[in-house]
PDB file of N, CA and C in Angstrom:
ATOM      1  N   UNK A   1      64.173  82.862  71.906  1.00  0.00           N
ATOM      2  CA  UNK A   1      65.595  82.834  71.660  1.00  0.00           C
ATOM      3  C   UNK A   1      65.924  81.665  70.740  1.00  0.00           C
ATOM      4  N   UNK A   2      66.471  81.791  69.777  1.00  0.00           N
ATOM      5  CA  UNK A   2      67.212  81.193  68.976  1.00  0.00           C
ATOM      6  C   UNK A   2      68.092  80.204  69.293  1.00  0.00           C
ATOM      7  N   UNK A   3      68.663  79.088  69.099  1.00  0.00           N
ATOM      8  CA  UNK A   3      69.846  78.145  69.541  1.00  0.00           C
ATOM      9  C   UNK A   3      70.448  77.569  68.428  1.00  0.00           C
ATOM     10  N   UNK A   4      71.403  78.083  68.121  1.00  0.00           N
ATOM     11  CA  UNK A   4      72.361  77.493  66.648  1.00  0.00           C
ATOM     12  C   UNK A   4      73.694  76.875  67.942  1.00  0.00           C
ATOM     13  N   UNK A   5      73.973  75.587  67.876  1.00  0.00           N
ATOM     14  CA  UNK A   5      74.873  74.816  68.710  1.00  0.00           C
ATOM     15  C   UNK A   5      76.546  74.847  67.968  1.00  0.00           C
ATOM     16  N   UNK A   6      76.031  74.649  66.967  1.00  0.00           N
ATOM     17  CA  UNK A   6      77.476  74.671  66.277  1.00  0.00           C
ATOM     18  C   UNK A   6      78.023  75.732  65.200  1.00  0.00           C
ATOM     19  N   UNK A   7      77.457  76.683  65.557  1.00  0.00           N
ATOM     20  CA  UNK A   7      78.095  77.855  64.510  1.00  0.00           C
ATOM     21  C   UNK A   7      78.994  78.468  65.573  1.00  0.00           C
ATOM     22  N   UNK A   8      80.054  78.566  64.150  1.00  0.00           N
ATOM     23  CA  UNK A   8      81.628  79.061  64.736  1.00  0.00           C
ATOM     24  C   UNK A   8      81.958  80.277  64.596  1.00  0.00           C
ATOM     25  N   UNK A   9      81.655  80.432  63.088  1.00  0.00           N
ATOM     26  CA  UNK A   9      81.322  81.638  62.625  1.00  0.00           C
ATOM     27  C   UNK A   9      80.329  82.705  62.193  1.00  0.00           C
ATOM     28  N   UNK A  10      80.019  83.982  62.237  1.00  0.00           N
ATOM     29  CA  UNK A  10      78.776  84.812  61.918  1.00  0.00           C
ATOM     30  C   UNK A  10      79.261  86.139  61.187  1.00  0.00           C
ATOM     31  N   UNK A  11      78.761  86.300  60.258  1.00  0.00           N
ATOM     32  CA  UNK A  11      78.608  87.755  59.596  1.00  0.00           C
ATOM     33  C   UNK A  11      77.629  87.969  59.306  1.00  0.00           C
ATOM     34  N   UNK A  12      77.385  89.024  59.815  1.00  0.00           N
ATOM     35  CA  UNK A  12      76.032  90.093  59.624  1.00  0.00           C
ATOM     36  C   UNK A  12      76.610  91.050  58.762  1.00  0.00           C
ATOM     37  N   UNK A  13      75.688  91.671  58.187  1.00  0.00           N
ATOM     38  CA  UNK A  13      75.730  92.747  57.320  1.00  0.00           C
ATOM     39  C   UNK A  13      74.747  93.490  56.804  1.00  0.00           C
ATOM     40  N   UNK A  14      74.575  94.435  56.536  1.00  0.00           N
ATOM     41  CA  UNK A  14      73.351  95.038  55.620  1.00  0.00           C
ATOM     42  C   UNK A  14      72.406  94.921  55.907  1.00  0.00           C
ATOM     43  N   UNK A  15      71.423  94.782  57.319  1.00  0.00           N
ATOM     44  CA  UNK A  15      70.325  94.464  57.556  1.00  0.00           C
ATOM     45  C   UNK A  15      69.878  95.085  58.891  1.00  0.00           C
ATOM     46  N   UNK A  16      68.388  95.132  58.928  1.00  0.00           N
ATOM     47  CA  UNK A  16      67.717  95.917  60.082  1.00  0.00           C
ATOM     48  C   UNK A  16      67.471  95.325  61.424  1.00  0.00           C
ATOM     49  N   UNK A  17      68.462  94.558  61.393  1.00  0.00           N
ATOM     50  CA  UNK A  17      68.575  94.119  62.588  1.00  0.00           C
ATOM     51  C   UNK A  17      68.431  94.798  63.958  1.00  0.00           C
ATOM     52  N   UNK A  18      67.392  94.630  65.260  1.00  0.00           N
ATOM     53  CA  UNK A  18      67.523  95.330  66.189  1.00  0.00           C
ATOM     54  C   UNK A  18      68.222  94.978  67.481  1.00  0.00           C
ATOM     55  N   UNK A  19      68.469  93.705  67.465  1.00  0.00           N
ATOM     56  CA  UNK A  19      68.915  92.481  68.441  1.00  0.00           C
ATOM     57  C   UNK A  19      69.724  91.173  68.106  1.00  0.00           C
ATOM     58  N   UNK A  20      69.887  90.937  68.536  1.00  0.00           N
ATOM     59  CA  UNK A  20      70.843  89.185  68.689  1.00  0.00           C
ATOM     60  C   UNK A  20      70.068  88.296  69.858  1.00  0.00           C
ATOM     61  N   UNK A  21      69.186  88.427  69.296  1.00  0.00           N
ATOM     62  CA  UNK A  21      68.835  87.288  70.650  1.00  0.00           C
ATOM     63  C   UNK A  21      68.989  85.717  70.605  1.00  0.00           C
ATOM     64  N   UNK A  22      70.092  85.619  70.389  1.00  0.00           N
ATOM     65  CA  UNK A  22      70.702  84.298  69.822  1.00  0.00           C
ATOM     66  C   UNK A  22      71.502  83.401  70.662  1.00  0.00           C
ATOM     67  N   UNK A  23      71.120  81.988  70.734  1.00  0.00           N
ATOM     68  CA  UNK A  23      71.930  81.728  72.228  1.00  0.00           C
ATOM     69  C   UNK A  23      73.345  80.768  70.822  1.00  0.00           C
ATOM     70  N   UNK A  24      74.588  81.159  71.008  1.00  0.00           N
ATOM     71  CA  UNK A  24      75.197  80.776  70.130  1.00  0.00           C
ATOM     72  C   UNK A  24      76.763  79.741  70.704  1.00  0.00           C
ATOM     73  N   UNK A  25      76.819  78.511  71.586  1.00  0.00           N
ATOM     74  CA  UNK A  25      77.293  78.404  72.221  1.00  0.00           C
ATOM     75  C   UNK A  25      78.669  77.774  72.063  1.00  0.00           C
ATOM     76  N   UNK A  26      79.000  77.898  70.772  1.00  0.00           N
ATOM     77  CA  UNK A  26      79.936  77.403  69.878  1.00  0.00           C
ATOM     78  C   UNK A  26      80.734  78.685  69.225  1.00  0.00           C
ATOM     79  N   UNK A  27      79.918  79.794  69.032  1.00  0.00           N
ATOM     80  CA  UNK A  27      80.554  80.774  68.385  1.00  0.00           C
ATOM     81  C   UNK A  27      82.115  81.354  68.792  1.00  0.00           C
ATOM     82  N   UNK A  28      83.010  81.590  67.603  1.00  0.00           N
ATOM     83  CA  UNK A  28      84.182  81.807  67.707  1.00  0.00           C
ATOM     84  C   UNK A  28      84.869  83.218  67.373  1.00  0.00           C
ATOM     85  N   UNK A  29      83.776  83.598  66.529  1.00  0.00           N
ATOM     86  CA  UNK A  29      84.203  84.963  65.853  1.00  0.00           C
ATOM     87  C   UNK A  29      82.684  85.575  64.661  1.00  0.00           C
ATOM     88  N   UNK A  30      82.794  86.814  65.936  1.00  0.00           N
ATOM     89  CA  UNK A  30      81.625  87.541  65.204  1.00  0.00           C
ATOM     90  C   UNK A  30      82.060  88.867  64.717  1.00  0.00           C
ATOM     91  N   UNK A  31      81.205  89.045  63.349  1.00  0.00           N
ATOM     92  CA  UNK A  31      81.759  90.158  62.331  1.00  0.00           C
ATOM     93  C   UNK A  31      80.211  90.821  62.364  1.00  0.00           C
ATOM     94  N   UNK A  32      79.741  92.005  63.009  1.00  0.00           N
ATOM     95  CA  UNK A  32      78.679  93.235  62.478  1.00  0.00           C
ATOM     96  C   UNK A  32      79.430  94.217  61.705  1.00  0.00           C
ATOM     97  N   UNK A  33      78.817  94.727  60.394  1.00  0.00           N
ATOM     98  CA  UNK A  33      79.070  95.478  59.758  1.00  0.00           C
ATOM     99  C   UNK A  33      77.739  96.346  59.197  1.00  0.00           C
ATOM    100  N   UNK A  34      77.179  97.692  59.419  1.00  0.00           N
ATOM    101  CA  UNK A  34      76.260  98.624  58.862  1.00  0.00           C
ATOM    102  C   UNK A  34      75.056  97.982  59.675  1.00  0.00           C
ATOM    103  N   UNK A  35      75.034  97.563  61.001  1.00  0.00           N
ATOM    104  CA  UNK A  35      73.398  97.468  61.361  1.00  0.00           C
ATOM    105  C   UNK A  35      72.940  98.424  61.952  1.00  0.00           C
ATOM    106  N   UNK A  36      72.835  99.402  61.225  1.00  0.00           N
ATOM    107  CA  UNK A  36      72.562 100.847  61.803  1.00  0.00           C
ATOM    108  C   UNK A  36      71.119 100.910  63.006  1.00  0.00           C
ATOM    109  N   UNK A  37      70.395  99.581  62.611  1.00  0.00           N
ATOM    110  CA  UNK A  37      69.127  99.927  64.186  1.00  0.00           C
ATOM    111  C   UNK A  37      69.732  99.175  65.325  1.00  0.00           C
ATOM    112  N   UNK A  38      70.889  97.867  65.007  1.00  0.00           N
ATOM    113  CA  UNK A  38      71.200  97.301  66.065  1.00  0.00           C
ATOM    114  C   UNK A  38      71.461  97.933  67.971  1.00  0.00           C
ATOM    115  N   UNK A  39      70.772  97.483  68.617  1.00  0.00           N
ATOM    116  CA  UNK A  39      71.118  97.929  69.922  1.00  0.00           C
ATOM    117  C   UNK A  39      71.215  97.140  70.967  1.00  0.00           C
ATOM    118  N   UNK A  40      71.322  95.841  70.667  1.00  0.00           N
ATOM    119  CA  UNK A  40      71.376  94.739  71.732  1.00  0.00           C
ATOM    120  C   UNK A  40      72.462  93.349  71.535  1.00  0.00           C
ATOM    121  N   UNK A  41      73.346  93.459  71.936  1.00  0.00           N
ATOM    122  CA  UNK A  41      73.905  91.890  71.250  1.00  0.00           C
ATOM    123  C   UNK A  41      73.745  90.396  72.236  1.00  0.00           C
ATOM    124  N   UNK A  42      73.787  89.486  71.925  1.00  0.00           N
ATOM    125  CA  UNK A  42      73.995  88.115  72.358  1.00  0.00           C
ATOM    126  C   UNK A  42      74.244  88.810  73.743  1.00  0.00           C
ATOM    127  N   UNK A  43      73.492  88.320  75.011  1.00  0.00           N
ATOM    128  CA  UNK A  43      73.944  88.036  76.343  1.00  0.00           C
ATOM    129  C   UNK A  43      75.319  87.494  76.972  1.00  0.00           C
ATOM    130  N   UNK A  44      75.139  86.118  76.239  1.00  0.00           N
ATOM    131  CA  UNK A  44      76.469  85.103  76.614  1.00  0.00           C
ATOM    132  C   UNK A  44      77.027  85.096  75.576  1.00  0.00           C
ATOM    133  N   UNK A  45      78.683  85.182  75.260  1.00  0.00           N
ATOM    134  CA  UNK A  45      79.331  84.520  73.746  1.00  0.00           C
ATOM    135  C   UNK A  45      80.382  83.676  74.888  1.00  0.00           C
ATOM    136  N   UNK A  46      80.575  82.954  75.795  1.00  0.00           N
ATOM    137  CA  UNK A  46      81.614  82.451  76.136  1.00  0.00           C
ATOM    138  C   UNK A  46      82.576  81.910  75.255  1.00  0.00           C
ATOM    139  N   UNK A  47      82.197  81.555  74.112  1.00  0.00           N
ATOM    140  CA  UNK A  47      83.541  80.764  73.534  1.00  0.00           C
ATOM    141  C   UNK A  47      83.939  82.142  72.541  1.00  0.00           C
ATOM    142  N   UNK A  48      83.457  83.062  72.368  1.00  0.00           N
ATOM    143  CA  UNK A  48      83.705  83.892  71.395  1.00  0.00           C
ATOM    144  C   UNK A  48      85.224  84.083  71.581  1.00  0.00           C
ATOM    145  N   UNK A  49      86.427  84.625  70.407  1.00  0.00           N
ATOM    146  CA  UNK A  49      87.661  84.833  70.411  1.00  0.00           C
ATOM    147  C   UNK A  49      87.798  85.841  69.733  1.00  0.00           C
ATOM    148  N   UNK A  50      86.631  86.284  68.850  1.00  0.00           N
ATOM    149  CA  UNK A  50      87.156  87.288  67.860  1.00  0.00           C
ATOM    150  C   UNK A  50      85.736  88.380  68.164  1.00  0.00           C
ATOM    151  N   UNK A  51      85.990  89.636  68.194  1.00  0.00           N
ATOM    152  CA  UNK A  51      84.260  90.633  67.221  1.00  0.00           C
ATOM    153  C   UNK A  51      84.938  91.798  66.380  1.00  0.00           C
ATOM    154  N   UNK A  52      84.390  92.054  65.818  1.00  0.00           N
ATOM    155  CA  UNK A  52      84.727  93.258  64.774  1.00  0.00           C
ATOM    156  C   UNK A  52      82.995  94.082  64.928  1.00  0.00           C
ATOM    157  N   UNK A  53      82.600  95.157  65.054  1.00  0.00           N
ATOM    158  CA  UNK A  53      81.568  95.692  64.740  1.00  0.00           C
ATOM    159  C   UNK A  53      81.909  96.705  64.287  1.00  0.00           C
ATOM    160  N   UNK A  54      81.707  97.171  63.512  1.00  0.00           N
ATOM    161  CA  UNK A  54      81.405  98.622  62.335  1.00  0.00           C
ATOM    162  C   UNK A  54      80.099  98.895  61.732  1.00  0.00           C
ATOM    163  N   UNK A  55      80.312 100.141  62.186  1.00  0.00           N
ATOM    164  CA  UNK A  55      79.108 101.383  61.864  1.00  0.00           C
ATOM    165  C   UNK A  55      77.473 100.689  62.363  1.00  0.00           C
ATOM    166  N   UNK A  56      77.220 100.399  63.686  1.00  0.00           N
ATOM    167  CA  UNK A  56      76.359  99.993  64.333  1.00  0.00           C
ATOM    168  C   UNK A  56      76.124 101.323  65.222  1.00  0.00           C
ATOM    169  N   UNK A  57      75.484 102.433  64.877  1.00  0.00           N
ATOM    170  CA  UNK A  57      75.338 103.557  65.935  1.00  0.00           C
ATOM    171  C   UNK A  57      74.791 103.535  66.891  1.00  0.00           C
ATOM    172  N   UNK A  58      73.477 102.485  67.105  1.00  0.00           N
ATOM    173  CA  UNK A  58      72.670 102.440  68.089  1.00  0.00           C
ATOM    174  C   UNK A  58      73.309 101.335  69.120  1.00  0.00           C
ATOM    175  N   UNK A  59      74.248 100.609  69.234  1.00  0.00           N
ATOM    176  CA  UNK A  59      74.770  99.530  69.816  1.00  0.00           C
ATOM    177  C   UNK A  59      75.728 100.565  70.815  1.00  0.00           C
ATOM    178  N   UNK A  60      75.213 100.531  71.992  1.00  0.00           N
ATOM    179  CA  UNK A  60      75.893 101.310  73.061  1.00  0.00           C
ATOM    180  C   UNK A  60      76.391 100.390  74.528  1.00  0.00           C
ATOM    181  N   UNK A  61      75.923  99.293  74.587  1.00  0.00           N
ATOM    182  CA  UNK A  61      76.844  98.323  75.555  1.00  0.00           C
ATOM    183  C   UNK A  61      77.252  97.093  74.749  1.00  0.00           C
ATOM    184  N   UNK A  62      78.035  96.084  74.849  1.00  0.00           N
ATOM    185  CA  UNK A  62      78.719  95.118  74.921  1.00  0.00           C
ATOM    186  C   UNK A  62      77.848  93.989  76.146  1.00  0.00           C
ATOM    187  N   UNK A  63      77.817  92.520  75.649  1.00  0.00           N
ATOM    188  CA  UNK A  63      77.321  92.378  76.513  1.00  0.00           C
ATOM    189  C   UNK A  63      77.282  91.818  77.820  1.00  0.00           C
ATOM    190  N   UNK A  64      76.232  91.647  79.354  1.00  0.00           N
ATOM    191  CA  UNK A  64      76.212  92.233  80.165  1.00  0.00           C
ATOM    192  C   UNK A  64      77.582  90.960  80.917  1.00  0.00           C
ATOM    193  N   UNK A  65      77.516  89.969  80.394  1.00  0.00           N
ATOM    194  CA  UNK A  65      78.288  89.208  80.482  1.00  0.00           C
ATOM    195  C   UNK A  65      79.407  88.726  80.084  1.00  0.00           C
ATOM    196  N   UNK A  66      80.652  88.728  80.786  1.00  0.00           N
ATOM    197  CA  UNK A  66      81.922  88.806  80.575  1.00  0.00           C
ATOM    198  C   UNK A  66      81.850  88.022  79.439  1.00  0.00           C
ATOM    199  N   UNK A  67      83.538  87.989  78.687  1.00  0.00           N
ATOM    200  CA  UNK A  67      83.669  87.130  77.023  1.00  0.00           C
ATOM    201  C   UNK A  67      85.394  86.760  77.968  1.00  0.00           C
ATOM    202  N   UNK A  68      85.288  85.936  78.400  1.00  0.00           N
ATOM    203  CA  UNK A  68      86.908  85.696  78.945  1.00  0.00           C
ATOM    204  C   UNK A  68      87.599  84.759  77.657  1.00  0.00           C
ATOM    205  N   UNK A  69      87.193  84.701  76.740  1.00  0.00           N
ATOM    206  CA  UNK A  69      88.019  83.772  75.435  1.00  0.00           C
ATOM    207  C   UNK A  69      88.336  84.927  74.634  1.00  0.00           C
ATOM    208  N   UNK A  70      87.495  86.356  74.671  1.00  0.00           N
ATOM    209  CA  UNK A  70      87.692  87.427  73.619  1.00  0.00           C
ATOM    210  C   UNK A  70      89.258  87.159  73.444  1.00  0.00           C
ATOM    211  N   UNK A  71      89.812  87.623  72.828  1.00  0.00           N
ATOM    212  CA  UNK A  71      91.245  88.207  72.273  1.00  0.00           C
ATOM    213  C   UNK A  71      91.434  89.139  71.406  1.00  0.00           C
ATOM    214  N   UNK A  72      90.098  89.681  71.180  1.00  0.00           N
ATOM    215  CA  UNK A  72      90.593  90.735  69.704  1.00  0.00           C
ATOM    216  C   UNK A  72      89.695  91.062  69.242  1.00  0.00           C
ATOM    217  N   UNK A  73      89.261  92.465  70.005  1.00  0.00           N
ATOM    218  CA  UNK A  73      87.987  93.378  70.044  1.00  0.00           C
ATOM    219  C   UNK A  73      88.344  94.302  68.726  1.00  0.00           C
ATOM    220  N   UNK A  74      87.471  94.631  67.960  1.00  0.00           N
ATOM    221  CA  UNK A  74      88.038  96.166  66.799  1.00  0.00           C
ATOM    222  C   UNK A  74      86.053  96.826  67.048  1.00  0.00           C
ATOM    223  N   UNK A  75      86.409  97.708  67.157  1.00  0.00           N
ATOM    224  CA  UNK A  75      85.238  98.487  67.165  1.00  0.00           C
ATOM    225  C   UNK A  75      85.460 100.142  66.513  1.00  0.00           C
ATOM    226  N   UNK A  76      84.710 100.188  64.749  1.00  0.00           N
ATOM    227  CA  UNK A  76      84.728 101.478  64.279  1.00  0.00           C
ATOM    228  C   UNK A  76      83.556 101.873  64.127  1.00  0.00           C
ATOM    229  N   UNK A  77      83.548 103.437  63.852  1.00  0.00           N
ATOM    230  CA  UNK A  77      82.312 103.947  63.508  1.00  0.00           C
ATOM    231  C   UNK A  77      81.419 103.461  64.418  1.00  0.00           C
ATOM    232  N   UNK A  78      81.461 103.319  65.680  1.00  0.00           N
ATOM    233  CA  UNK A  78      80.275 103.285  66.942  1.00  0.00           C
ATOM    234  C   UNK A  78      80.464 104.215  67.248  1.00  0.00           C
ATOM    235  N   UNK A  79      80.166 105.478  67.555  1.00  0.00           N
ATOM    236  CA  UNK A  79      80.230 106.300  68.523  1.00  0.00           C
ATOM    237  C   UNK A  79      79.899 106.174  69.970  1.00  0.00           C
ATOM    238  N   UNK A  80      78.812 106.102  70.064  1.00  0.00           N
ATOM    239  CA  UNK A  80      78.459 105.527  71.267  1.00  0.00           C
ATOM    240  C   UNK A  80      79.222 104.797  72.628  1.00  0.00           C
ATOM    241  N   UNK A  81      79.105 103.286  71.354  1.00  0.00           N
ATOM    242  CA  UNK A  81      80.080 102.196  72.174  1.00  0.00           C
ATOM    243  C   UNK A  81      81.329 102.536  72.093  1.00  0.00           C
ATOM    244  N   UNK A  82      82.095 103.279  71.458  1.00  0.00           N
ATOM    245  CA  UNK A  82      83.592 103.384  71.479  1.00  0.00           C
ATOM    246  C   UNK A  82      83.749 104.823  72.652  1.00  0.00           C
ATOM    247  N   UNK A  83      82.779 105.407  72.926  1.00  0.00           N
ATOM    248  CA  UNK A  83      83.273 106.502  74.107  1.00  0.00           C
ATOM    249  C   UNK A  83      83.077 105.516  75.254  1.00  0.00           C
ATOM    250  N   UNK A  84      82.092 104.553  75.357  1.00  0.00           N
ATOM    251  CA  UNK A  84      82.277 103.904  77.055  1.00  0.00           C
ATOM    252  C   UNK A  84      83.283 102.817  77.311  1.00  0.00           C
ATOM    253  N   UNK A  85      84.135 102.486  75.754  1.00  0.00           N
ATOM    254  CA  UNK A  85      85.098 102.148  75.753  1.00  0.00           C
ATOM    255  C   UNK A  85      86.721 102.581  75.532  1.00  0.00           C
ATOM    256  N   UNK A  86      86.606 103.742  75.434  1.00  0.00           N
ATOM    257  CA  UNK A  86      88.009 104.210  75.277  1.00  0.00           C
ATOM    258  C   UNK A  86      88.882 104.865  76.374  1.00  0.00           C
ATOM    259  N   UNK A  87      87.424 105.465  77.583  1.00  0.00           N
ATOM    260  CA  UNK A  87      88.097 106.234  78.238  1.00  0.00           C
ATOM    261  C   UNK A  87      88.138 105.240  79.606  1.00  0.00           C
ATOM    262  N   UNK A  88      89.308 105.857  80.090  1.00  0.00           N
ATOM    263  CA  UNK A  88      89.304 105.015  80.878  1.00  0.00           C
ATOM    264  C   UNK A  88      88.176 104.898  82.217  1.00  0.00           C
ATOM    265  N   UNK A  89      87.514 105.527  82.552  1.00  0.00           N
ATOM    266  CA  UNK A  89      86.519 105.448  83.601  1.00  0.00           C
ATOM    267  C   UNK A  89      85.198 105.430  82.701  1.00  0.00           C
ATOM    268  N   UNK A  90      85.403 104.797  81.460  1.00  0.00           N
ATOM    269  CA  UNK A  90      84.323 104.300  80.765  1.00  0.00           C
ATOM    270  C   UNK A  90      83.703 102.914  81.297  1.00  0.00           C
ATOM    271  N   UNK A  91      82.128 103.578  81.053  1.00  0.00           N
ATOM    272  CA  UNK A  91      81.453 102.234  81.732  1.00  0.00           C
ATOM    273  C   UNK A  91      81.655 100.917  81.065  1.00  0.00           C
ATOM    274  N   UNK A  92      82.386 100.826  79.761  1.00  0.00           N
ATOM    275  CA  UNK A  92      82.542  99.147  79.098  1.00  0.00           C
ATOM    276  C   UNK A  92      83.746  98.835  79.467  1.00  0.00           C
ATOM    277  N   UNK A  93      84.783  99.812  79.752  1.00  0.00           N
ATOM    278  CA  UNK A  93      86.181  99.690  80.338  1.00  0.00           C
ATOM    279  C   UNK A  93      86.606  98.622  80.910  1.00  0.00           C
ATOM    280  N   UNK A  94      85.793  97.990  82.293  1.00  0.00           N
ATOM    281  CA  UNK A  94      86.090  96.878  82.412  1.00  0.00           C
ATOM    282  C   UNK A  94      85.791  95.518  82.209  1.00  0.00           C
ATOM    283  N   UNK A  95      84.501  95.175  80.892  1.00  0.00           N
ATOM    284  CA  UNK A  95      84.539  93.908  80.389  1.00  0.00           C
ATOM    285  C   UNK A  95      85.747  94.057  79.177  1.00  0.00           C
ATOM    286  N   UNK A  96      86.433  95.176  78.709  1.00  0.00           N
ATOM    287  CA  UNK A  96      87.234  94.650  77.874  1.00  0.00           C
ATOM    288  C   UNK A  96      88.831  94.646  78.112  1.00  0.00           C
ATOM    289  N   UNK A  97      88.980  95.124  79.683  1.00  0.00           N
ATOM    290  CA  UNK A  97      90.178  95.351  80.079  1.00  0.00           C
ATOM    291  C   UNK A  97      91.646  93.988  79.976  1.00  0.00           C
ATOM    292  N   UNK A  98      90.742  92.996  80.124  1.00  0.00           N
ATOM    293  CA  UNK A  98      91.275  91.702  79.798  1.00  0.00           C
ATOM    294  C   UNK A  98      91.825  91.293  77.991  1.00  0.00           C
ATOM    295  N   UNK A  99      91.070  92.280  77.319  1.00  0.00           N
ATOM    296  CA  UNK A  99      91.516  91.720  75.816  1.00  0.00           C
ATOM    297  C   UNK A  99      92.910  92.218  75.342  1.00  0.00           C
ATOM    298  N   UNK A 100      93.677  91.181  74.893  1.00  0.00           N
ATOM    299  CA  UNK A 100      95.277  91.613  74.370  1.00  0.00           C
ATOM    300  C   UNK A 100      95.206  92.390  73.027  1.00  0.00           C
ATOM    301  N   UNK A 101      93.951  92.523  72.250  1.00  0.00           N
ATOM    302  CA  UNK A 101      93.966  93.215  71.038  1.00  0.00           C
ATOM    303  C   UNK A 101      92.705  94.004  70.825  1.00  0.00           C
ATOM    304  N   UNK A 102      93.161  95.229  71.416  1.00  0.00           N
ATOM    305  CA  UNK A 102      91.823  95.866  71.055  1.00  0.00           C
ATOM    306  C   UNK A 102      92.280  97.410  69.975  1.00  0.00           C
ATOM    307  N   UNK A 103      91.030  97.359  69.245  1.00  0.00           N
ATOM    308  CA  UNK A 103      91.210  98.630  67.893  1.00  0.00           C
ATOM    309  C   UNK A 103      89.806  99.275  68.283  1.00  0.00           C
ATOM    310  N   UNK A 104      89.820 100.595  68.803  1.00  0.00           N
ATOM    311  CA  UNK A 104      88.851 101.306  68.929  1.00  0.00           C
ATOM    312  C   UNK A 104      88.542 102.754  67.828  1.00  0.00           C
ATOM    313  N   UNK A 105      87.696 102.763  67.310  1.00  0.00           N
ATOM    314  CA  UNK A 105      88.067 103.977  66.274  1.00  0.00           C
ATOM    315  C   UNK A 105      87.216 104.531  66.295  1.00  0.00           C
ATOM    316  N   UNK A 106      86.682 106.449  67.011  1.00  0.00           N
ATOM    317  CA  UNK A 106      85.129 106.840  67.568  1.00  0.00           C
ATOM    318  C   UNK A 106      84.809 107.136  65.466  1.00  0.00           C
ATOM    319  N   UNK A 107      85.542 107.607  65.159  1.00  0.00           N
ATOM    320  CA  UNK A 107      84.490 107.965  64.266  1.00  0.00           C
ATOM    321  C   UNK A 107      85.280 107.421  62.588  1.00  0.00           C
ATOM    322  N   UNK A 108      84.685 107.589  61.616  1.00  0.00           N
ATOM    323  CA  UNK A 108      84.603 106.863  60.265  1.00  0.00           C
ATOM    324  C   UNK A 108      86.427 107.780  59.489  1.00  0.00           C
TER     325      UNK A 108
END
């Protein structure tokens, strides 16, 4: 595992990424965009406030550990992750039930 202490911010993009195994304990706001093998993210983001992920198909949970700083989830083009989040007796339903801004969008 990785340990970056003071990164606030992260954008990913364009890459074959399969994981985050990143312990990131500062992070404030994370941006995935096109990691089409991604299927695992960061364990812990406690300080996280922001995520945006788009078009990550293989990324089907959120992770296993609450984000109580989130405020402002957007999730497009997941299929996957946006059905266990939209409905309501969806299994991600309740780590994001707490966020005041969430944008869910199943498909492109």
């Amino acid at each position: 595992m990785e340990v970056f202490q003071n990164v606030r911010e992260l954008y990913i993009k364009d890459c074959n990424l399969r994981d985050l195994d990143l312990h990131l304990p500062s992070l404030r706001s994370l941006r995935l965009w096109n990691l089409y093998e991604l299927s695992a993210l960061p364990r812990e983001m406690a300080s996280l406030s922001e995520l945006v992920i788009r078009q990550c198909p293989k990324l089907v949970t959120l992770p296993p550990l609450r984000m109580p700083k989130l405020a402002s989830l957007a999730i497009f083009d997941c299929p996957q992750l946006a059905a266990r989040c939209v409905k309501e007796e969806g299994e991600e339903r309740e780590k994001i039930a707490h966020i005041p801004h969430l944008l869910i969008r199943r498909e492109g």
